[in-house]
PDB file of N, CA and C in Angstrom:
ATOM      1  N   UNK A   1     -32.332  -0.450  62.851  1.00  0.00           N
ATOM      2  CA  UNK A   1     -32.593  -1.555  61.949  1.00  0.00           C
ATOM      3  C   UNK A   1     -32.913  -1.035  60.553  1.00  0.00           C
ATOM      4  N   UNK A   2     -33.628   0.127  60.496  1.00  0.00           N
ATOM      5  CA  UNK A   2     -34.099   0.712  58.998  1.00  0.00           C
ATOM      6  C   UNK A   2     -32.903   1.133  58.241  1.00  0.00           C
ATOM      7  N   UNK A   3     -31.715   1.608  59.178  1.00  0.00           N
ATOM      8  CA  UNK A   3     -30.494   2.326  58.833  1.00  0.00           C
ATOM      9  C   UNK A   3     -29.849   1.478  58.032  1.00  0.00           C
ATOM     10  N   UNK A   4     -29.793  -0.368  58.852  1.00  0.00           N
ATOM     11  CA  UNK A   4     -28.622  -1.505  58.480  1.00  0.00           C
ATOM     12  C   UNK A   4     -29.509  -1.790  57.013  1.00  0.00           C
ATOM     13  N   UNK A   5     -31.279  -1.890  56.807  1.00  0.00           N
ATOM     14  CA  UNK A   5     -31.516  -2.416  55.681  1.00  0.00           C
ATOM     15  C   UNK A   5     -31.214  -0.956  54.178  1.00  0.00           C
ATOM     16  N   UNK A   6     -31.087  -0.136  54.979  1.00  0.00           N
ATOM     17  CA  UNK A   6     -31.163   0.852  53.810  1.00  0.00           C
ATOM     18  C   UNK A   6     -29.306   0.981  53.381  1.00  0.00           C
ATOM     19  N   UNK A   7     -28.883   0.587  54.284  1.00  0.00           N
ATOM     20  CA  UNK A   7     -27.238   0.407  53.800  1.00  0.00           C
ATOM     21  C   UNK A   7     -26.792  -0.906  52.647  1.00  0.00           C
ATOM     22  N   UNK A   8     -27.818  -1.579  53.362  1.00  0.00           N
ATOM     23  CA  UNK A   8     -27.555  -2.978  53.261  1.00  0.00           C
ATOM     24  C   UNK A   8     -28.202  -2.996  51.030  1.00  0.00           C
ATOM     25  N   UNK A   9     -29.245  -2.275  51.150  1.00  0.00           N
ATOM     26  CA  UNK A   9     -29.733  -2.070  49.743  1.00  0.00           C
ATOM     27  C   UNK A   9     -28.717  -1.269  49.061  1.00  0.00           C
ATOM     28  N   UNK A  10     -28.464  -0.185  49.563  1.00  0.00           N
ATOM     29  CA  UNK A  10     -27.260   0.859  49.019  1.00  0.00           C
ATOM     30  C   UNK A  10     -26.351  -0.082  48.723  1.00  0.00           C
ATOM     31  N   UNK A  11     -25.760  -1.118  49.021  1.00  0.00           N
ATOM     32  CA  UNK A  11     -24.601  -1.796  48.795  1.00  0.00           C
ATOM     33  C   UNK A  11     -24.691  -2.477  47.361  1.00  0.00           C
ATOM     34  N   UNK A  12     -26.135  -3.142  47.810  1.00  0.00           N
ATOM     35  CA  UNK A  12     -26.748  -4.097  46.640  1.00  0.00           C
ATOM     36  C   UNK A  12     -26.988  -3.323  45.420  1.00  0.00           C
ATOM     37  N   UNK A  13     -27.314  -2.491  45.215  1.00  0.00           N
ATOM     38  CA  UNK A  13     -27.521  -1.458  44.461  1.00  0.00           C
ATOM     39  C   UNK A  13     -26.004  -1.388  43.629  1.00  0.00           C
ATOM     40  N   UNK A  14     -25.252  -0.335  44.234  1.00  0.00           N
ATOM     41  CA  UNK A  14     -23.628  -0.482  44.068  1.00  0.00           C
ATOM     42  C   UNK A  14     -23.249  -1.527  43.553  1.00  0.00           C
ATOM     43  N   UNK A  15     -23.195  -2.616  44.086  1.00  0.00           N
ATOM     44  CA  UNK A  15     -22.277  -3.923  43.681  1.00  0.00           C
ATOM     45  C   UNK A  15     -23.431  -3.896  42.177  1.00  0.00           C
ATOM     46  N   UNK A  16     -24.374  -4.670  42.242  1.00  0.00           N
ATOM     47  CA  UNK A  16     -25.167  -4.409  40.696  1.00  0.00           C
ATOM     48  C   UNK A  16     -24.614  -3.479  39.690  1.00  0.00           C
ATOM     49  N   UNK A  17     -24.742  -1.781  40.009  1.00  0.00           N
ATOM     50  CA  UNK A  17     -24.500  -1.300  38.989  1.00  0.00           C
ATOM     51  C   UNK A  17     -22.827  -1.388  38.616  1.00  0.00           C
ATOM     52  N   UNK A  18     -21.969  -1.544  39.436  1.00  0.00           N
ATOM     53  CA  UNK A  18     -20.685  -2.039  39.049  1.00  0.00           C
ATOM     54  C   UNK A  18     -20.093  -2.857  38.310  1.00  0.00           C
ATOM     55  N   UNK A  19     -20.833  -3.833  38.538  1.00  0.00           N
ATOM     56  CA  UNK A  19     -20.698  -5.582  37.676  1.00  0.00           C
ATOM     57  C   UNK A  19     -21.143  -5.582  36.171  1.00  0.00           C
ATOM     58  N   UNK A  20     -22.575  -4.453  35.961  1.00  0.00           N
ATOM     59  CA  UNK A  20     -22.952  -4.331  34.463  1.00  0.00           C
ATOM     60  C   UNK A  20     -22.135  -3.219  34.068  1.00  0.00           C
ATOM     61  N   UNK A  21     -21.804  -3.957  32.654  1.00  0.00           N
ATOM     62  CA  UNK A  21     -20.705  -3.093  31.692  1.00  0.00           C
ATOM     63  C   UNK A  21     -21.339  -3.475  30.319  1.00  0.00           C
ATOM     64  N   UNK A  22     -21.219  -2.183  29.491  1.00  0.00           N
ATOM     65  CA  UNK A  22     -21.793  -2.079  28.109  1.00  0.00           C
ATOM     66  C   UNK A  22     -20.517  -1.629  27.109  1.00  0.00           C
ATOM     67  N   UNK A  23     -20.823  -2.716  25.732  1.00  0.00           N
ATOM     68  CA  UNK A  23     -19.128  -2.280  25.473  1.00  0.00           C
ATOM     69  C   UNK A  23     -19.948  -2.001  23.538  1.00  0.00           C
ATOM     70  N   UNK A  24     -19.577  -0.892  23.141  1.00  0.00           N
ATOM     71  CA  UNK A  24     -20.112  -0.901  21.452  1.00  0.00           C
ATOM     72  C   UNK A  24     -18.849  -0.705  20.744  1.00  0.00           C
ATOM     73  N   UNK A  25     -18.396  -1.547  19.794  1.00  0.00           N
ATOM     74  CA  UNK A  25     -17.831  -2.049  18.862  1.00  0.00           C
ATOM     75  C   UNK A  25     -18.168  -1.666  17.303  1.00  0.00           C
ATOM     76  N   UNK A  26     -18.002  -0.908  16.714  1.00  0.00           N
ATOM     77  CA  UNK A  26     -18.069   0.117  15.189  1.00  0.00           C
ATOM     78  C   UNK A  26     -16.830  -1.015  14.261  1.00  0.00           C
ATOM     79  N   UNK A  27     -17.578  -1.430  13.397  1.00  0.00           N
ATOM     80  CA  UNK A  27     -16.997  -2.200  12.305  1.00  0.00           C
ATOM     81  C   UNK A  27     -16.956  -1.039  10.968  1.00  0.00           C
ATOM     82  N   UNK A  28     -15.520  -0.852  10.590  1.00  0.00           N
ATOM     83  CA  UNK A  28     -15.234   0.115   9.617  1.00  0.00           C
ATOM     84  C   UNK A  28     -15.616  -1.118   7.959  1.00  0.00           C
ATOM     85  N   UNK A  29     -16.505  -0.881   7.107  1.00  0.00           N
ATOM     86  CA  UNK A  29     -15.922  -1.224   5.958  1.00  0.00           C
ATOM     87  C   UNK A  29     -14.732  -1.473   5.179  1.00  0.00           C
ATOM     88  N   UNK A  30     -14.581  -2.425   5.000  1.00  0.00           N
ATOM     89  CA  UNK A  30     -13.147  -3.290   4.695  1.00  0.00           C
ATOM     90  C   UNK A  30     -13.427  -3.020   3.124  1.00  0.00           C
ATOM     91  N   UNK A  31     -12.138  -2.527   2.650  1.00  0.00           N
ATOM     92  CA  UNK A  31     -11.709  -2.500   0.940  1.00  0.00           C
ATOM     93  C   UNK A  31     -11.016  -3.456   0.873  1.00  0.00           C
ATOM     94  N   UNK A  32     -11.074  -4.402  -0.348  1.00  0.00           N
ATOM     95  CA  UNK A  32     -10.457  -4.971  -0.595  1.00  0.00           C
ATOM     96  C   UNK A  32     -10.204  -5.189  -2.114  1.00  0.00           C
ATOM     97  N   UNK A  33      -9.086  -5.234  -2.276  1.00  0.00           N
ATOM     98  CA  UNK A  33      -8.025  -4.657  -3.679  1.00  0.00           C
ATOM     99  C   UNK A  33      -7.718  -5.993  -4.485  1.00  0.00           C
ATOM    100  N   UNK A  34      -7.674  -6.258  -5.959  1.00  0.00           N
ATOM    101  CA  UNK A  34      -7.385  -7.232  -6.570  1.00  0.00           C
ATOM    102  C   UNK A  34      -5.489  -7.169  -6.577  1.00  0.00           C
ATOM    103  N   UNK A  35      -5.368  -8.369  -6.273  1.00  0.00           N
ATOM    104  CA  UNK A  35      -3.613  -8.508  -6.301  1.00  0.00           C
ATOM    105  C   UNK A  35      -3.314  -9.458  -7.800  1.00  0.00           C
ATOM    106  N   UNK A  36      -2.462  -8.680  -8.348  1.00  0.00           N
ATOM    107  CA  UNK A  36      -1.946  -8.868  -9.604  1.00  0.00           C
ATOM    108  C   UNK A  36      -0.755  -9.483  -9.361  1.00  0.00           C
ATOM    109  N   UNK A  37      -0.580 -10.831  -9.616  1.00  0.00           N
ATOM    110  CA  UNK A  37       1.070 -11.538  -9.626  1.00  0.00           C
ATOM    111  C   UNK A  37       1.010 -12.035 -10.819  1.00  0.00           C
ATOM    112  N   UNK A  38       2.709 -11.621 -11.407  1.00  0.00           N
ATOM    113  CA  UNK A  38       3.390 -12.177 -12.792  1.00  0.00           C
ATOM    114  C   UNK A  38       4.332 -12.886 -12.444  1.00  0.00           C
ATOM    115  N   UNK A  39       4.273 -14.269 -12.385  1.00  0.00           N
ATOM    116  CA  UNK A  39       6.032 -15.200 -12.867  1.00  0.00           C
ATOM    117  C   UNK A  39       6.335 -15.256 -14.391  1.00  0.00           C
ATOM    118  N   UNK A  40       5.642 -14.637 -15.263  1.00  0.00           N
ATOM    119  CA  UNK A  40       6.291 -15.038 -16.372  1.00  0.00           C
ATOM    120  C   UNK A  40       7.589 -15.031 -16.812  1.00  0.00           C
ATOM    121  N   UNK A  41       8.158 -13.681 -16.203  1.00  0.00           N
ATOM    122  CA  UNK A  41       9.905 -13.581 -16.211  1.00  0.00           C
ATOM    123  C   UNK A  41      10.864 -14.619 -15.542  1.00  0.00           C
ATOM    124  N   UNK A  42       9.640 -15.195 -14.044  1.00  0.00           N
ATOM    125  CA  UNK A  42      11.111 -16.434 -14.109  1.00  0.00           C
ATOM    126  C   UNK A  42      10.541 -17.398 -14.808  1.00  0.00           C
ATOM    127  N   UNK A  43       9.850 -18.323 -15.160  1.00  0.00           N
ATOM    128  CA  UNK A  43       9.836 -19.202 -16.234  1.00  0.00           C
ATOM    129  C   UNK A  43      10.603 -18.340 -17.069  1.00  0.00           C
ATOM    130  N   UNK A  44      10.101 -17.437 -18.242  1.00  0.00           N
ATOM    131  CA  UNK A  44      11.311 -17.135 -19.207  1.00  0.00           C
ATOM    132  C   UNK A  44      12.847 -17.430 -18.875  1.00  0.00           C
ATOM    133  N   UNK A  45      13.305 -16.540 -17.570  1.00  0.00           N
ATOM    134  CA  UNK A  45      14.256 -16.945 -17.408  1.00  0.00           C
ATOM    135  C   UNK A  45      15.108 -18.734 -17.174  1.00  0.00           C
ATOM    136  N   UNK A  46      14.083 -19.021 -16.535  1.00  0.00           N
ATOM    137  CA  UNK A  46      14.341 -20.498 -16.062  1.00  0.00           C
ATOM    138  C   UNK A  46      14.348 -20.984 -17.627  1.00  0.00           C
ATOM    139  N   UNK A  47      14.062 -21.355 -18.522  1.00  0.00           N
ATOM    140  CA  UNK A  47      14.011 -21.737 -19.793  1.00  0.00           C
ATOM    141  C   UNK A  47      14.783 -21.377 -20.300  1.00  0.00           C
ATOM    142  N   UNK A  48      15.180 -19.953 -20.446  1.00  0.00           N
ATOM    143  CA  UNK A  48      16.404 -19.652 -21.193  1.00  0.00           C
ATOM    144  C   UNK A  48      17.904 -20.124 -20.452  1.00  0.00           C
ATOM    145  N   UNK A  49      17.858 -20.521 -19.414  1.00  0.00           N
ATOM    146  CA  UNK A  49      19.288 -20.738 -18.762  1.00  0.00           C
ATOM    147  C   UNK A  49      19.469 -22.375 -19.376  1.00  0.00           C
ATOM    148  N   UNK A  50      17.930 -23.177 -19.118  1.00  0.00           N
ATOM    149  CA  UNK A  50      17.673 -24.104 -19.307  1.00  0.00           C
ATOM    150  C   UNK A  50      18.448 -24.585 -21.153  1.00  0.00           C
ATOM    151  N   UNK A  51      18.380 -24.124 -21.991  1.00  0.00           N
ATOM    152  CA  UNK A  51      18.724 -23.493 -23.405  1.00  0.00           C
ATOM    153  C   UNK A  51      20.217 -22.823 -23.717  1.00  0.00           C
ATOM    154  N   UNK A  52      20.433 -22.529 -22.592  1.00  0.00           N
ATOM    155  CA  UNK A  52      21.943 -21.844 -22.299  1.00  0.00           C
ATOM    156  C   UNK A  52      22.977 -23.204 -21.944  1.00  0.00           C
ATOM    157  N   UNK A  53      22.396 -23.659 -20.747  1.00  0.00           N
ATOM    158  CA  UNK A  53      23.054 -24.778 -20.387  1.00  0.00           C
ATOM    159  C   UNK A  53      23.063 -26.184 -21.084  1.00  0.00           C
ATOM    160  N   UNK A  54      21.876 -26.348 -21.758  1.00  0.00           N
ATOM    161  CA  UNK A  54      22.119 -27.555 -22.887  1.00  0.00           C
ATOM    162  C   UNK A  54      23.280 -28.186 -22.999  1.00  0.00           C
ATOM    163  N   UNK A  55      24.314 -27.349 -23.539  1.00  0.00           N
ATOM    164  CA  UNK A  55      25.308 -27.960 -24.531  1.00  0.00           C
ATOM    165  C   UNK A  55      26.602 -28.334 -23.378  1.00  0.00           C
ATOM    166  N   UNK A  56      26.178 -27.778 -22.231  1.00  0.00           N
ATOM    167  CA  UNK A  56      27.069 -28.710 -21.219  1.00  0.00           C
ATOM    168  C   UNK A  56      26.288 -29.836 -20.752  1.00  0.00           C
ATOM    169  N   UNK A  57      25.209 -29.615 -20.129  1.00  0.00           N
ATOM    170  CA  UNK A  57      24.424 -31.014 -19.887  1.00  0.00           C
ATOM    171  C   UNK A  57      24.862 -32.371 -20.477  1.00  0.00           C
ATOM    172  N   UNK A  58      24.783 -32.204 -22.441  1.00  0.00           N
ATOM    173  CA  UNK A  58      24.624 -33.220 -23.256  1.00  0.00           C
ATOM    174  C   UNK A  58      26.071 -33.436 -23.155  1.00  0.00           C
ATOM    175  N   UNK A  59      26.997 -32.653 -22.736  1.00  0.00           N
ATOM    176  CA  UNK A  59      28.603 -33.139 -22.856  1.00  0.00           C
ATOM    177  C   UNK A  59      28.868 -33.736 -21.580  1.00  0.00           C
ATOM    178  N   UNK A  60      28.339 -33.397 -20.831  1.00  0.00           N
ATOM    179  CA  UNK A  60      28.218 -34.368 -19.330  1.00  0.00           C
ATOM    180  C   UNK A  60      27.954 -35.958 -19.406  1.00  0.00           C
ATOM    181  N   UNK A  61      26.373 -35.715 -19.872  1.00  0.00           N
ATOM    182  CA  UNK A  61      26.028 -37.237 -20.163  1.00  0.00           C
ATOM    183  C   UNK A  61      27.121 -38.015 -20.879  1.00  0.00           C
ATOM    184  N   UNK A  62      27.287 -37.299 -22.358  1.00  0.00           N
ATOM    185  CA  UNK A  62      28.078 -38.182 -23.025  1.00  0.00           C
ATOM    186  C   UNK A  62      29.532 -38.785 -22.399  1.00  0.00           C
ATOM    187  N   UNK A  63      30.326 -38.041 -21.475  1.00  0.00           N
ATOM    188  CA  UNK A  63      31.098 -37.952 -20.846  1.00  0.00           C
ATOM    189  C   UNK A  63      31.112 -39.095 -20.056  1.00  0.00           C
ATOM    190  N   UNK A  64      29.887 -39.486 -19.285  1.00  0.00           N
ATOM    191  CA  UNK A  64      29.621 -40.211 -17.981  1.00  0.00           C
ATOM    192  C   UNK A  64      29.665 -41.729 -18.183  1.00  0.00           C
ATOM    193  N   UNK A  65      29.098 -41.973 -19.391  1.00  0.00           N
ATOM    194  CA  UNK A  65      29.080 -43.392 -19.830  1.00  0.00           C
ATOM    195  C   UNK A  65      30.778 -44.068 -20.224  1.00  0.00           C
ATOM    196  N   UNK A  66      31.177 -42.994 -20.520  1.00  0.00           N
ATOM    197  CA  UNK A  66      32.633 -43.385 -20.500  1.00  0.00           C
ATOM    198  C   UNK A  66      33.592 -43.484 -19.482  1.00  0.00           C
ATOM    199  N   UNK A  67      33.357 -42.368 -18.287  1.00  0.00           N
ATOM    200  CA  UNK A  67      34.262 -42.844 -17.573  1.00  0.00           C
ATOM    201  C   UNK A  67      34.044 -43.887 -16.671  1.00  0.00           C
ATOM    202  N   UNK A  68      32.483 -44.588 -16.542  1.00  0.00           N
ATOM    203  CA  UNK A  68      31.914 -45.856 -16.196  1.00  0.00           C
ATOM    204  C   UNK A  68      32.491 -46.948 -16.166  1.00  0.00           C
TER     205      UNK A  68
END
C-alpha cells in the first residue's frame, strides 16, 4: 500500500511539473526612421501636359458645338 501511494505521488508530481512551462520573450528596441515623400514632379508634370494639351482641348470644344 505505501508502494501504490508513493507511485501514486511520483505520478502527481510528474504530471505537475510537466504541465508548468515558463516562456521569456526579449523585446529588441525598435528604430524608427523619418520617410521623406516628394510628388512635386508629378504635379509639375501633370500641369505641364495639362499646358501642352490646351490648344487641342479648346479646338475640341469649339469643334463640338458644331457638329451638334
Amino acid at each position: 500500500m505505501k508502494q501504490a501511494i508513493t507511485l501514486a505521488t511520483c505520478l502527481l508530481l510528474f504530471a505537475v511539473w510537466g504541465c508548468s512551462t515558463s516562456h521569456r520573450v526579449e523585446v529588441a528596441p525598435v528604430e524608427v526612421k523619418p520617410i521623406h515623400i516628394t510628388i512635386d514632379v508629378n504635379v509639375k508634370v501633370d500641369k505641364e501636359l495639362d499646358n501642352f494639351f490646351s490648344d487641342i482641348d479648346e479646338a475640341a470644344e469649339q469643334e463640338a458645338p458644331d457638329a451638334q
